[in-house]
N, C-alpha and C. Protein backbone atom coordinates (compact mmCIF):
# COMPACT_ATOMS: atom_id res chain seq x y z
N UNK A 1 10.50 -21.36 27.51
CA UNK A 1 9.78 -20.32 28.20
C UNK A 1 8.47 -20.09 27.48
N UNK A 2 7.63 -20.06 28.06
CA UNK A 2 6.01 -20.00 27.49
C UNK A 2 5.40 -18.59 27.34
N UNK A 3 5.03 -18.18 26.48
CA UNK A 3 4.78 -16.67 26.17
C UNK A 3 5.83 -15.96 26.56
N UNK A 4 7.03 -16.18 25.84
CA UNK A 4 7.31 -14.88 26.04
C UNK A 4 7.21 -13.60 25.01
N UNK A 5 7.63 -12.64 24.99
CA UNK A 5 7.44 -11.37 24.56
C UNK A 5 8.74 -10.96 23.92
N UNK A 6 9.72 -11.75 23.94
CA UNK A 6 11.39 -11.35 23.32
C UNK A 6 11.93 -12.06 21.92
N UNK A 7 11.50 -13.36 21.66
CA UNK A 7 11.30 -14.15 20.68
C UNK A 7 10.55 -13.71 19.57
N UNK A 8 10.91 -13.87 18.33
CA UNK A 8 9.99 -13.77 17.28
C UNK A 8 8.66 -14.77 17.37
N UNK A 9 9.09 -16.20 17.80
CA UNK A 9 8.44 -17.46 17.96
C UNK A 9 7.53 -17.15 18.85
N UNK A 10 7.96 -16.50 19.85
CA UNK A 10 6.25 -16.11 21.13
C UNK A 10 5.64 -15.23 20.59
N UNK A 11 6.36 -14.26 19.89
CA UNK A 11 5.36 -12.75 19.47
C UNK A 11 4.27 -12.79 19.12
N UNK A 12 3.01 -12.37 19.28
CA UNK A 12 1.33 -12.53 18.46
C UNK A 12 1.22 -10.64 18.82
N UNK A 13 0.43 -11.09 18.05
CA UNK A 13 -0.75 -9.70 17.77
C UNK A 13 -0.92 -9.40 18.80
N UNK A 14 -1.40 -10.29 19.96
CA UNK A 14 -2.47 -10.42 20.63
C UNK A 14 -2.00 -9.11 21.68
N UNK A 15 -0.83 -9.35 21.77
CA UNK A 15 -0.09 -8.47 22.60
C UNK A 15 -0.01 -6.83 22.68
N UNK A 16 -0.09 -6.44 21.63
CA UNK A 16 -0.25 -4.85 20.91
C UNK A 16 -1.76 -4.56 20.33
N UNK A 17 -2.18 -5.21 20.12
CA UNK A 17 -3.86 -4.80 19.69
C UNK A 17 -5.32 -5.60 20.56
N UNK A 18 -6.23 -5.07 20.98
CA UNK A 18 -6.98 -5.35 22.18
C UNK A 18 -7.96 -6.80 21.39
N UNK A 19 -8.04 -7.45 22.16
CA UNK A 19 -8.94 -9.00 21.22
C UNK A 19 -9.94 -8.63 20.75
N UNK A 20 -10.30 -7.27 21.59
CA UNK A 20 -12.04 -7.29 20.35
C UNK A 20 -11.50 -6.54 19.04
N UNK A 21 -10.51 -5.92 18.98
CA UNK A 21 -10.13 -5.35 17.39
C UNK A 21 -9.90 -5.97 16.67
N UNK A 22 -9.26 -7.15 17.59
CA UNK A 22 -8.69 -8.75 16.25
C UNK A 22 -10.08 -9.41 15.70
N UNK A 23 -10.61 -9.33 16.78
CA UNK A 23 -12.06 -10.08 16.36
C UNK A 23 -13.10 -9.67 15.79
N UNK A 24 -13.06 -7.73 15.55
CA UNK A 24 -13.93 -7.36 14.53
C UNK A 24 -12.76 -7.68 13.60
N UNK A 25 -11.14 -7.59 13.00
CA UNK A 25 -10.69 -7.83 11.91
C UNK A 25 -10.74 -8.68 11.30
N UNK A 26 -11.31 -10.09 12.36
CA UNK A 26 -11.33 -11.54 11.80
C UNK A 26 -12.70 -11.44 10.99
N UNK A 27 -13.42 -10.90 11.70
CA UNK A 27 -14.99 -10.73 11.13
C UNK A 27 -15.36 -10.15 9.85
N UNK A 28 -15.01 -9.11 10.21
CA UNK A 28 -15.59 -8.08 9.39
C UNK A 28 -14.42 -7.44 8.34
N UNK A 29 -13.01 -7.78 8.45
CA UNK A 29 -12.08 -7.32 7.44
C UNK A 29 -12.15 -7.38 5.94
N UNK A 30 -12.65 -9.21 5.83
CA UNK A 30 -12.98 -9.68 4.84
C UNK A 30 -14.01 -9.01 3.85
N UNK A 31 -15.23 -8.15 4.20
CA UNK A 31 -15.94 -7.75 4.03
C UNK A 31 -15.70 -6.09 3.80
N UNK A 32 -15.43 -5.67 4.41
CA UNK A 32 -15.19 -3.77 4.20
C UNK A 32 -13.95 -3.62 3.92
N UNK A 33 -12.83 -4.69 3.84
CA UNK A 33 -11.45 -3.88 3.15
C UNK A 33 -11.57 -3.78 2.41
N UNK A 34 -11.48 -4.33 1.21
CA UNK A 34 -11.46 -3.91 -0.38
C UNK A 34 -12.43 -2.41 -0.30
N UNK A 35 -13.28 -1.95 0.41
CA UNK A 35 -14.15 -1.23 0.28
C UNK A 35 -13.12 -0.27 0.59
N UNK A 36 -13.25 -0.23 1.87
CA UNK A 36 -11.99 0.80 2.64
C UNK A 36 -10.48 1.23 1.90
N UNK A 37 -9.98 -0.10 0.91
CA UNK A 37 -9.14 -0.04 0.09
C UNK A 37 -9.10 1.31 -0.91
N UNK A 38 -10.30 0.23 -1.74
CA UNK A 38 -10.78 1.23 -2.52
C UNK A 38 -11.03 2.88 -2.58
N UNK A 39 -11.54 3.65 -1.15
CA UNK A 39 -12.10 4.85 -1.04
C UNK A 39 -10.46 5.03 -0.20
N UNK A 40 -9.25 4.67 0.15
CA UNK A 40 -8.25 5.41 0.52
C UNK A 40 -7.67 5.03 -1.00
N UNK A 41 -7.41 4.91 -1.77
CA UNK A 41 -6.95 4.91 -3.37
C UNK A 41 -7.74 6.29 -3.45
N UNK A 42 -8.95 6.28 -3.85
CA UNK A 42 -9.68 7.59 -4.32
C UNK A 42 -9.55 8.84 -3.98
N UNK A 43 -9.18 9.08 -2.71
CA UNK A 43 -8.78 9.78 -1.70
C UNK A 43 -7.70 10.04 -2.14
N UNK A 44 -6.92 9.33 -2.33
CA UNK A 44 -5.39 9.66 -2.58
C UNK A 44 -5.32 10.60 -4.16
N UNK A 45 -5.97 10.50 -4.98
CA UNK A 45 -6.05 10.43 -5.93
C UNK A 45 -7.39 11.64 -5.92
N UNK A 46 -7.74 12.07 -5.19
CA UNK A 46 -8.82 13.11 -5.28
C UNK A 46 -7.81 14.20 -4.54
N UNK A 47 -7.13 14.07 -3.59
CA UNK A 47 -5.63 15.30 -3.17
C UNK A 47 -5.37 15.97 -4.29
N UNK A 48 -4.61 15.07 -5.16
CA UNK A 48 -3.83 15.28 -5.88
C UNK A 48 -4.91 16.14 -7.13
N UNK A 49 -5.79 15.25 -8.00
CA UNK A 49 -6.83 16.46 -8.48
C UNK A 49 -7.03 17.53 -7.84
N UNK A 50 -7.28 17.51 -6.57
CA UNK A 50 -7.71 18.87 -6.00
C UNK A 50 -6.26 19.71 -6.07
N UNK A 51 -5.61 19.72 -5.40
CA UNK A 51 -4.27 20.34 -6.21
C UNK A 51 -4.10 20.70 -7.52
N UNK A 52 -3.76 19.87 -8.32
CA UNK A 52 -3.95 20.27 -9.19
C UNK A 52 -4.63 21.53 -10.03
N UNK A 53 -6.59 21.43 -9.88
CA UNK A 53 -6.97 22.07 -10.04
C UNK A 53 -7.17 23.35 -9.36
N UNK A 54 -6.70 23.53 -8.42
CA UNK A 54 -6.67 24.62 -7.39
C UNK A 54 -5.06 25.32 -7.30
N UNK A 55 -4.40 24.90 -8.09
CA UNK A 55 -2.97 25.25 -8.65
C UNK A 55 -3.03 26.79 -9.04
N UNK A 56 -2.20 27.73 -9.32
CA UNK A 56 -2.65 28.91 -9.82
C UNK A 56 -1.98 28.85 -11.57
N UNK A 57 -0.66 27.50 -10.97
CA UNK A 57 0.30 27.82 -12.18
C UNK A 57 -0.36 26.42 -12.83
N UNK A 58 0.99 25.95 -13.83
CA UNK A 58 0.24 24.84 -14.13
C UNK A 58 1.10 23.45 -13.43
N UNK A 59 1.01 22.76 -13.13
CA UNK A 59 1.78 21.48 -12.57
C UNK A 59 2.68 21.07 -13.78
N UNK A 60 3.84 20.81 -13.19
CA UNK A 60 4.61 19.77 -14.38
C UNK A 60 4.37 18.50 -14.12
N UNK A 61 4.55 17.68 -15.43
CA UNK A 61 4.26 16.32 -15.39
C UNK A 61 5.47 15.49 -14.58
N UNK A 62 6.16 15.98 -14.46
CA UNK A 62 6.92 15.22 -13.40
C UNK A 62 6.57 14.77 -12.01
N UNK A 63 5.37 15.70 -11.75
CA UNK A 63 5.07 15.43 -10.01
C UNK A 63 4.18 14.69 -10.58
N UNK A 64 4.10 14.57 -11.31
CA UNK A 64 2.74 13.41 -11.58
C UNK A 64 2.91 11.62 -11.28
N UNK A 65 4.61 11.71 -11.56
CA UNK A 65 5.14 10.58 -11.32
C UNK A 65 4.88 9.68 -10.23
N UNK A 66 5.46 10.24 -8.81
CA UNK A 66 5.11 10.01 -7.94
C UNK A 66 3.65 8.77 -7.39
N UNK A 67 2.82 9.65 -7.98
CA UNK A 67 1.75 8.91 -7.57
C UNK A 67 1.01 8.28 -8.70
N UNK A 68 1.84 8.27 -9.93
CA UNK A 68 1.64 6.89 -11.18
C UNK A 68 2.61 6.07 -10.33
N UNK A 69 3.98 6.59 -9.72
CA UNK A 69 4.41 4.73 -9.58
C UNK A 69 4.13 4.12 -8.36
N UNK A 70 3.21 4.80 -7.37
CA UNK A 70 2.27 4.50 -6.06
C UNK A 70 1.69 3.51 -6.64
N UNK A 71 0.83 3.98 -7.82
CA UNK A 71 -0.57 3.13 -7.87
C UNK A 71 0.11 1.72 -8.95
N UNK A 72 1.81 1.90 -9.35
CA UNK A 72 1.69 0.76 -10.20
C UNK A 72 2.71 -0.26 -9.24
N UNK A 73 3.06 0.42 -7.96
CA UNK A 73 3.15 -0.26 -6.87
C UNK A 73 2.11 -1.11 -5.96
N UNK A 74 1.38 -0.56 -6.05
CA UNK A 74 -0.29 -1.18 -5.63
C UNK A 74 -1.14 -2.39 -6.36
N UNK A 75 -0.58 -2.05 -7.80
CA UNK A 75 -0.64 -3.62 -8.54
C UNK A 75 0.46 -4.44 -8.55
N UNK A 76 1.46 -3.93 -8.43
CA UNK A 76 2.66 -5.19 -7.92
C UNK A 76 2.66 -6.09 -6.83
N UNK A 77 2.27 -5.32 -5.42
CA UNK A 77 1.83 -5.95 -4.51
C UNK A 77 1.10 -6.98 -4.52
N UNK A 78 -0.45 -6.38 -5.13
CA UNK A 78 -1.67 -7.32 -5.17
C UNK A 78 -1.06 -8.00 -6.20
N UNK A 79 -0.56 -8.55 -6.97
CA UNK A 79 -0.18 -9.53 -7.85
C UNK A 79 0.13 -10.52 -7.15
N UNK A 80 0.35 -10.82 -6.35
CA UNK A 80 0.81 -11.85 -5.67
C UNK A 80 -0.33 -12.81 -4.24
N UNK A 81 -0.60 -13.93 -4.45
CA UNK A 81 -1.06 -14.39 -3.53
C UNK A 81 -0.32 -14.54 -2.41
N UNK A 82 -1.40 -14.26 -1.17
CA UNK A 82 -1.00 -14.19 0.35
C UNK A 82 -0.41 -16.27 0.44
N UNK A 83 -1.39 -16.84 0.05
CA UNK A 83 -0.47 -18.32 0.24
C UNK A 83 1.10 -18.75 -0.23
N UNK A 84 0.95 -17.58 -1.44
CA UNK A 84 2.08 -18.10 -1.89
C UNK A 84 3.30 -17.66 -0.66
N UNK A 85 3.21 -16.55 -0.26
CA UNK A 85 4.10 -16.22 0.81
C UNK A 85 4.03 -17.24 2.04
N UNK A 86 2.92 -17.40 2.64
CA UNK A 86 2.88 -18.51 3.56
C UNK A 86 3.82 -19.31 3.90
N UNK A 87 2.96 -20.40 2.60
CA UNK A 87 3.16 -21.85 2.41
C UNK A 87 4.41 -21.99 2.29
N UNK A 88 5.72 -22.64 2.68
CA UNK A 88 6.97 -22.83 2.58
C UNK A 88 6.84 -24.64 1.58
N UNK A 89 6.89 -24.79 0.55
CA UNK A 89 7.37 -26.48 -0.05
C UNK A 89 8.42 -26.35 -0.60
N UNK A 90 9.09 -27.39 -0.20
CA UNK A 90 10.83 -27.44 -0.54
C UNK A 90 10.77 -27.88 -2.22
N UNK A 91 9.51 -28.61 -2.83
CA UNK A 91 9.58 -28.84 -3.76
C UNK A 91 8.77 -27.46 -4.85
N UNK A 92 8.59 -26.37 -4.90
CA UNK A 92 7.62 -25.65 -5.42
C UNK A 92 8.52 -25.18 -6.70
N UNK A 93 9.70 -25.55 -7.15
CA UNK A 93 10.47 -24.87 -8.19
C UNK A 93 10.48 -23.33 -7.97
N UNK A 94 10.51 -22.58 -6.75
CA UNK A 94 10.85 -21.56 -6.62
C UNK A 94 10.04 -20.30 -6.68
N UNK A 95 9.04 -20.98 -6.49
CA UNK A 95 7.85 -20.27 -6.01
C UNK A 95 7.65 -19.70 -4.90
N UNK A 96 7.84 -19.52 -4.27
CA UNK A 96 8.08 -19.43 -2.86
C UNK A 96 9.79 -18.30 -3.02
N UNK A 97 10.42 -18.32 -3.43
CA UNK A 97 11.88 -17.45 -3.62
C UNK A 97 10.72 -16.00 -4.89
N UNK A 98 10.35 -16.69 -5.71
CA UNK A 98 10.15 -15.75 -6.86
C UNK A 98 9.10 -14.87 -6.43
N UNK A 99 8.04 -15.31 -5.35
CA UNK A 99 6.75 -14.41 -4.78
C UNK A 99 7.97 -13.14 -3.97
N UNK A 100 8.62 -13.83 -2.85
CA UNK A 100 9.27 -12.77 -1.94
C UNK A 100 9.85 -11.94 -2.44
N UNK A 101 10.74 -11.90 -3.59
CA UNK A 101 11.33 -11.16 -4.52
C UNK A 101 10.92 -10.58 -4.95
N UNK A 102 9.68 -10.48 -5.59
CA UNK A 102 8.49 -9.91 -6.12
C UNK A 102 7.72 -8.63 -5.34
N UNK A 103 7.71 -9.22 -4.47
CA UNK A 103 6.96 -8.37 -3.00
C UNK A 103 7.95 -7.28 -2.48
N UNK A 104 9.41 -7.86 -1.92
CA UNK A 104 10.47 -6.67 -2.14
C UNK A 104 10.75 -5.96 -2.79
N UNK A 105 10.60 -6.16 -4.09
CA UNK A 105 10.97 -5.10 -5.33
C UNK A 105 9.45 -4.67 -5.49
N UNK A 106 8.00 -4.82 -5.30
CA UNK A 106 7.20 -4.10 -5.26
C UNK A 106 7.48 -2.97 -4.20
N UNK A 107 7.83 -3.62 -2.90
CA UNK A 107 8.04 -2.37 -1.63
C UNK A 107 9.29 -1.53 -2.01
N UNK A 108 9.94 -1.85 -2.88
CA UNK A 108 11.52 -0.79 -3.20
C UNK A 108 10.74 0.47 -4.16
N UNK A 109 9.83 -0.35 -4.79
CA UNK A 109 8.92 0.91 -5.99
C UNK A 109 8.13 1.78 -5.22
N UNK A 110 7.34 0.83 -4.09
CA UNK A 110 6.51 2.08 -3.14
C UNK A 110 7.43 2.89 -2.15
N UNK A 111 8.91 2.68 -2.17
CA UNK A 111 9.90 3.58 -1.40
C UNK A 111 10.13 4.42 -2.02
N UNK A 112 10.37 4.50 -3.31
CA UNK A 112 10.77 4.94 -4.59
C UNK A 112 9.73 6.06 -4.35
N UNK A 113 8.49 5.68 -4.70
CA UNK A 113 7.24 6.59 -4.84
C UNK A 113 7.30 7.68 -3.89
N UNK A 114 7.38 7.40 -2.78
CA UNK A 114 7.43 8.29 -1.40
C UNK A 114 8.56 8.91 -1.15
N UNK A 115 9.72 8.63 -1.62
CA UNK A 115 10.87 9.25 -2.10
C UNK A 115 10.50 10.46 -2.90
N UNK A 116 9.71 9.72 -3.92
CA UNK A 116 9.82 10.81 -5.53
C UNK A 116 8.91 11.92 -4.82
N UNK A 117 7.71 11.71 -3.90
CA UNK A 117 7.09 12.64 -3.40
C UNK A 117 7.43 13.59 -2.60
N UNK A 118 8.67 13.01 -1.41
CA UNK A 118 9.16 14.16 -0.66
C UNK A 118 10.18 14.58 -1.27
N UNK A 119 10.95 14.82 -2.33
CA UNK A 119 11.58 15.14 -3.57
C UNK A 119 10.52 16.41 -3.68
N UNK A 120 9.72 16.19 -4.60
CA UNK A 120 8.53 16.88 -5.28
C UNK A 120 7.97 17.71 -3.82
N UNK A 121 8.07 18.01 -2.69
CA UNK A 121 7.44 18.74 -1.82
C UNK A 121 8.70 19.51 -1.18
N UNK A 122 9.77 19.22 -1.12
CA UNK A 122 11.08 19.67 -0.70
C UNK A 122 11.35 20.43 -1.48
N UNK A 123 11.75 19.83 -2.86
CA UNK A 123 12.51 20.43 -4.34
C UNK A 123 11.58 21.96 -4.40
N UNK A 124 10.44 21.48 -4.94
CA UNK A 124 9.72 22.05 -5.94
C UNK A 124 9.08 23.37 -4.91
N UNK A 125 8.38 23.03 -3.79
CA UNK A 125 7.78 23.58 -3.19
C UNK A 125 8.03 24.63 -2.36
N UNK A 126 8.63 23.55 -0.95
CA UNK A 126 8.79 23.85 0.65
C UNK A 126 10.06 24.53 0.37
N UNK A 127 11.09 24.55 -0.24
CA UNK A 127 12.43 25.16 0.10
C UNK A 127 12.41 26.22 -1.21
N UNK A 128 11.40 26.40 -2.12
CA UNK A 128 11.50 27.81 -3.23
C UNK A 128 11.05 28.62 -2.47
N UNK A 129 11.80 29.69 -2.80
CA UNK A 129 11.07 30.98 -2.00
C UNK A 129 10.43 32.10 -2.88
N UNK A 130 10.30 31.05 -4.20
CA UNK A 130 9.53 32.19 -5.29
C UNK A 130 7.89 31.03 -4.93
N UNK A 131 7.78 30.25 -4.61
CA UNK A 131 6.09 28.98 -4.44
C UNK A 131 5.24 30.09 -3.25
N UNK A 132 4.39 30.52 -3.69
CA UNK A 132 3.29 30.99 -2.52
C UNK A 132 2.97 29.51 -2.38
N UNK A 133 2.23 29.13 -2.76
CA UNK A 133 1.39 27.99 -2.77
C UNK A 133 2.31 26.21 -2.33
N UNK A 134 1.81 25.92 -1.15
CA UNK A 134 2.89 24.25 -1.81
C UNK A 134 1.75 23.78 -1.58
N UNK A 135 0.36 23.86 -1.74
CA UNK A 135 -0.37 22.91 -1.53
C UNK A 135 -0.43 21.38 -2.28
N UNK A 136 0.63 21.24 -3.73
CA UNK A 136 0.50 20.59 -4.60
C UNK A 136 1.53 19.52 -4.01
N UNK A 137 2.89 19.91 -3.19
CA UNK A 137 3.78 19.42 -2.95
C UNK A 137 3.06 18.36 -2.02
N UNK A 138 2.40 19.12 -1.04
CA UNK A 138 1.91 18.35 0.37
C UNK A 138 0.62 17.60 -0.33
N UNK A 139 -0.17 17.70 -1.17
CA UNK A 139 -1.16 16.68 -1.52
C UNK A 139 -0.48 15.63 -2.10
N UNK A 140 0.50 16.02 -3.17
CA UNK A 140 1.30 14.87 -3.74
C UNK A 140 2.05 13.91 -2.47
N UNK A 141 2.38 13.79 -1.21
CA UNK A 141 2.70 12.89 -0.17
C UNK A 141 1.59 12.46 0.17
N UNK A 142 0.55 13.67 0.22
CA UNK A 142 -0.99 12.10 1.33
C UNK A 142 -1.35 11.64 0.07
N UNK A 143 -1.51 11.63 -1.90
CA UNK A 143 -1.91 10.72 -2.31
C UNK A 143 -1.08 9.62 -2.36
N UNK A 144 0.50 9.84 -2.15
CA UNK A 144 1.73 8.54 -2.06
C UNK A 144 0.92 7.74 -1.00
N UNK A 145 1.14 8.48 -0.06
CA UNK A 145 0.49 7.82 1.41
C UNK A 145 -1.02 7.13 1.27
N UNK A 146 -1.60 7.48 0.99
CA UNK A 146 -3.13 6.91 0.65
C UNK A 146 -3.24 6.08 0.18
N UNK A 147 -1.97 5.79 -1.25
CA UNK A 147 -2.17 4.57 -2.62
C UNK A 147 -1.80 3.55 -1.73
N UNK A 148 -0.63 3.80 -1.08
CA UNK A 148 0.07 2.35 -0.55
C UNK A 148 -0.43 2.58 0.84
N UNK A 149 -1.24 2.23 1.21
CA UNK A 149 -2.06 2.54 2.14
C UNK A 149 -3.44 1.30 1.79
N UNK A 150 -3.86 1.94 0.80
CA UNK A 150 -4.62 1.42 0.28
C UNK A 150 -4.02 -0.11 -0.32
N UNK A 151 -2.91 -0.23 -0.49
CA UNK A 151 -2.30 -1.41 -1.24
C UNK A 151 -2.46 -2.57 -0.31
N UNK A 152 -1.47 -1.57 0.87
CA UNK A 152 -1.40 -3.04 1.74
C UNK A 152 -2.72 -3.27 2.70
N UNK A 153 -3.90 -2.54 2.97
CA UNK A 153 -5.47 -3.11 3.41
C UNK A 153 -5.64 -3.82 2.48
N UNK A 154 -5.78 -3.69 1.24
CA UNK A 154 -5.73 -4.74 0.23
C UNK A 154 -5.77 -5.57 0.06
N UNK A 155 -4.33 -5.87 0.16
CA UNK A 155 -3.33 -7.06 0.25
C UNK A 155 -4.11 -8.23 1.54
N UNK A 156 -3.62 -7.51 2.68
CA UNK A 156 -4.49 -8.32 4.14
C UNK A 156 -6.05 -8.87 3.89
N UNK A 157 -6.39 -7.87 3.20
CA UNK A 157 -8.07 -7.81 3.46
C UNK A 157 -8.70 -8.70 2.09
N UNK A 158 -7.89 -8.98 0.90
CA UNK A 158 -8.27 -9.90 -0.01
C UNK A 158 -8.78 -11.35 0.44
N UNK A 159 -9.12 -12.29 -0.31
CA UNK A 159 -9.40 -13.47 0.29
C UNK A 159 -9.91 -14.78 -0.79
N UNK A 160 -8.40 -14.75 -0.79
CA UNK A 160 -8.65 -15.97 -2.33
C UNK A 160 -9.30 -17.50 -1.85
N UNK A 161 -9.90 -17.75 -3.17
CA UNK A 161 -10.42 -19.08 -3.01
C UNK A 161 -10.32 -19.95 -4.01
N UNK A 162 -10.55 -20.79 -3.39
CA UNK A 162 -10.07 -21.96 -4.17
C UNK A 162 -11.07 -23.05 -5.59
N UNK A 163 -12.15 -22.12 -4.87
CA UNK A 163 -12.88 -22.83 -6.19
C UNK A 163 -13.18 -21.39 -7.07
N UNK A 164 -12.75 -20.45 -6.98
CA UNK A 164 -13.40 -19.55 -7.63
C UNK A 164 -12.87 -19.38 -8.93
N UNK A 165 -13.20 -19.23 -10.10
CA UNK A 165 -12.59 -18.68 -11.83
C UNK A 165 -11.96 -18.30 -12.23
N UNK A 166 -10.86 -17.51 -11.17
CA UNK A 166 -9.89 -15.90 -10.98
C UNK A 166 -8.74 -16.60 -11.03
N UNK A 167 -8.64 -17.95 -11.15
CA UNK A 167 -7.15 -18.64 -10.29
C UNK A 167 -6.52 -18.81 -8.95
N UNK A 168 -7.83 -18.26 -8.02
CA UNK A 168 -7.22 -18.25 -6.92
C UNK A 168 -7.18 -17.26 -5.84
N UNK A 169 -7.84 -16.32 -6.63
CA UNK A 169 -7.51 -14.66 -5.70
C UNK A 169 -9.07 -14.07 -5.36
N UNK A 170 -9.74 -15.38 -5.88
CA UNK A 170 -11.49 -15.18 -5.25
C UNK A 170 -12.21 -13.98 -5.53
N UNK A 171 -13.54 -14.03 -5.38
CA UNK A 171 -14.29 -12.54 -5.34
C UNK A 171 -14.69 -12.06 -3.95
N UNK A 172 -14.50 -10.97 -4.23
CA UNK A 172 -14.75 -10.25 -2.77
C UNK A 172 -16.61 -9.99 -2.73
C-alpha cells in the first residue's frame, strides 16, 4: 500500500507539519538553533534567578537540584552524535547499542529533573498552606522545561562535520 498513514514505514513529517515549515527547518534550522537553543537555556535559568531573587524567604538548596540535573541532562544528550544513532553497522563493536543507551538514560535524568520539579512545586509550594508566594515552585518547572527544551533544539539543530577539529560534532 503506497502512502499510507498506519505504518511506521509510510509515516513522514510531511503529514503533520505544512512543507513550507519543513523547508524553512531544512534551511534555516542549521543556522538559528543553537542560537534559539542557547536563549531557551538562559531563559530557563533567568526564571529561576528571578525567583529566587524575588523570594521573600530564602530558597533551600534542594530546589536547586532540579534544574542542576536539567542542565547536566542537556550535556548528556548533546554528548552523543546524531550519526551515531542513525547509522545501523553490524560490525561497529557496539556502538550503535552503547549511543542508544546513553540517550535513554540521558532522557530517564531529564524525567528525573521534571519529576524533581513538580515534587519541588507540589511539596514545597502549591499544597503548604503556610507559602504566600509559590512563585519559586512554578519558575523552578518552566526552567526544567526550558533546559530540556533547549537540549533537544540542540540536539536536531547541531550539525557535525566531518572535516572539522571537534571529532565530528562541527562548528556551528
Amino acid at each position: 500500500m503506497d502512502g499510507c498513514s498506519i505504518c511506521p514505514a509510510c509515516f513522514s513529517a510531511e503529514l503533520l507539519v505544512s512543507p513550507q515549515v519543513l523547508q524553512f527547518w531544512e534551511e534555516k534550522a542549521k543556522a538559528y538553533g543553537p542560537g534559539l537553543a542557547g536563549a531557551l537555556f538562559g531563559g530557563g535559568w533567568w526564571f529561576w534567578v528571578d525567583a529566587c531573587a524575588a523570594s521573600n524567604t530564602k530558597v533551600p538548596f534542594v530546589q536547586y537540584l532540579p534544574g542542576i540535573i536539567a542542565t547536566l541532562a542537556l550535556i548528556m544528550i548533546n554528548a552523543i552524535r546524531r550519526d551515531e544513532l542513525q547509522e545501523y553497522d553490524p560490525f561497529d563493536e557496539g556502538v550503535f547499542c552503547r549511543s542508544r543507551i546513553w540517550l535513554f538514560i540521558s532522557y530517564m535524568v531529564s524525567f528525573a529533573a521534571v519529576a524533581g520539579a513538580v515534587w519541588v512545586l507540589l511539596g514545597h509550594y502549591a499544597l503548604n498552606p503556610d507559602v504566600t508566594n509559590v512563585w519559586p515552585g512554578v519558575a523552578g518547572l518552566f526552567q526544567v522545561t526550558l533546559i530540556l527544551g533547549s537540549a533537544l533544539l540542540f540536539f536536531v539543530a547541531r550539525t557535525p562535520s566531518a572535516e572539522s577539529n571537534y571529532g565530528g560534532y562541527g562548528a556551528f
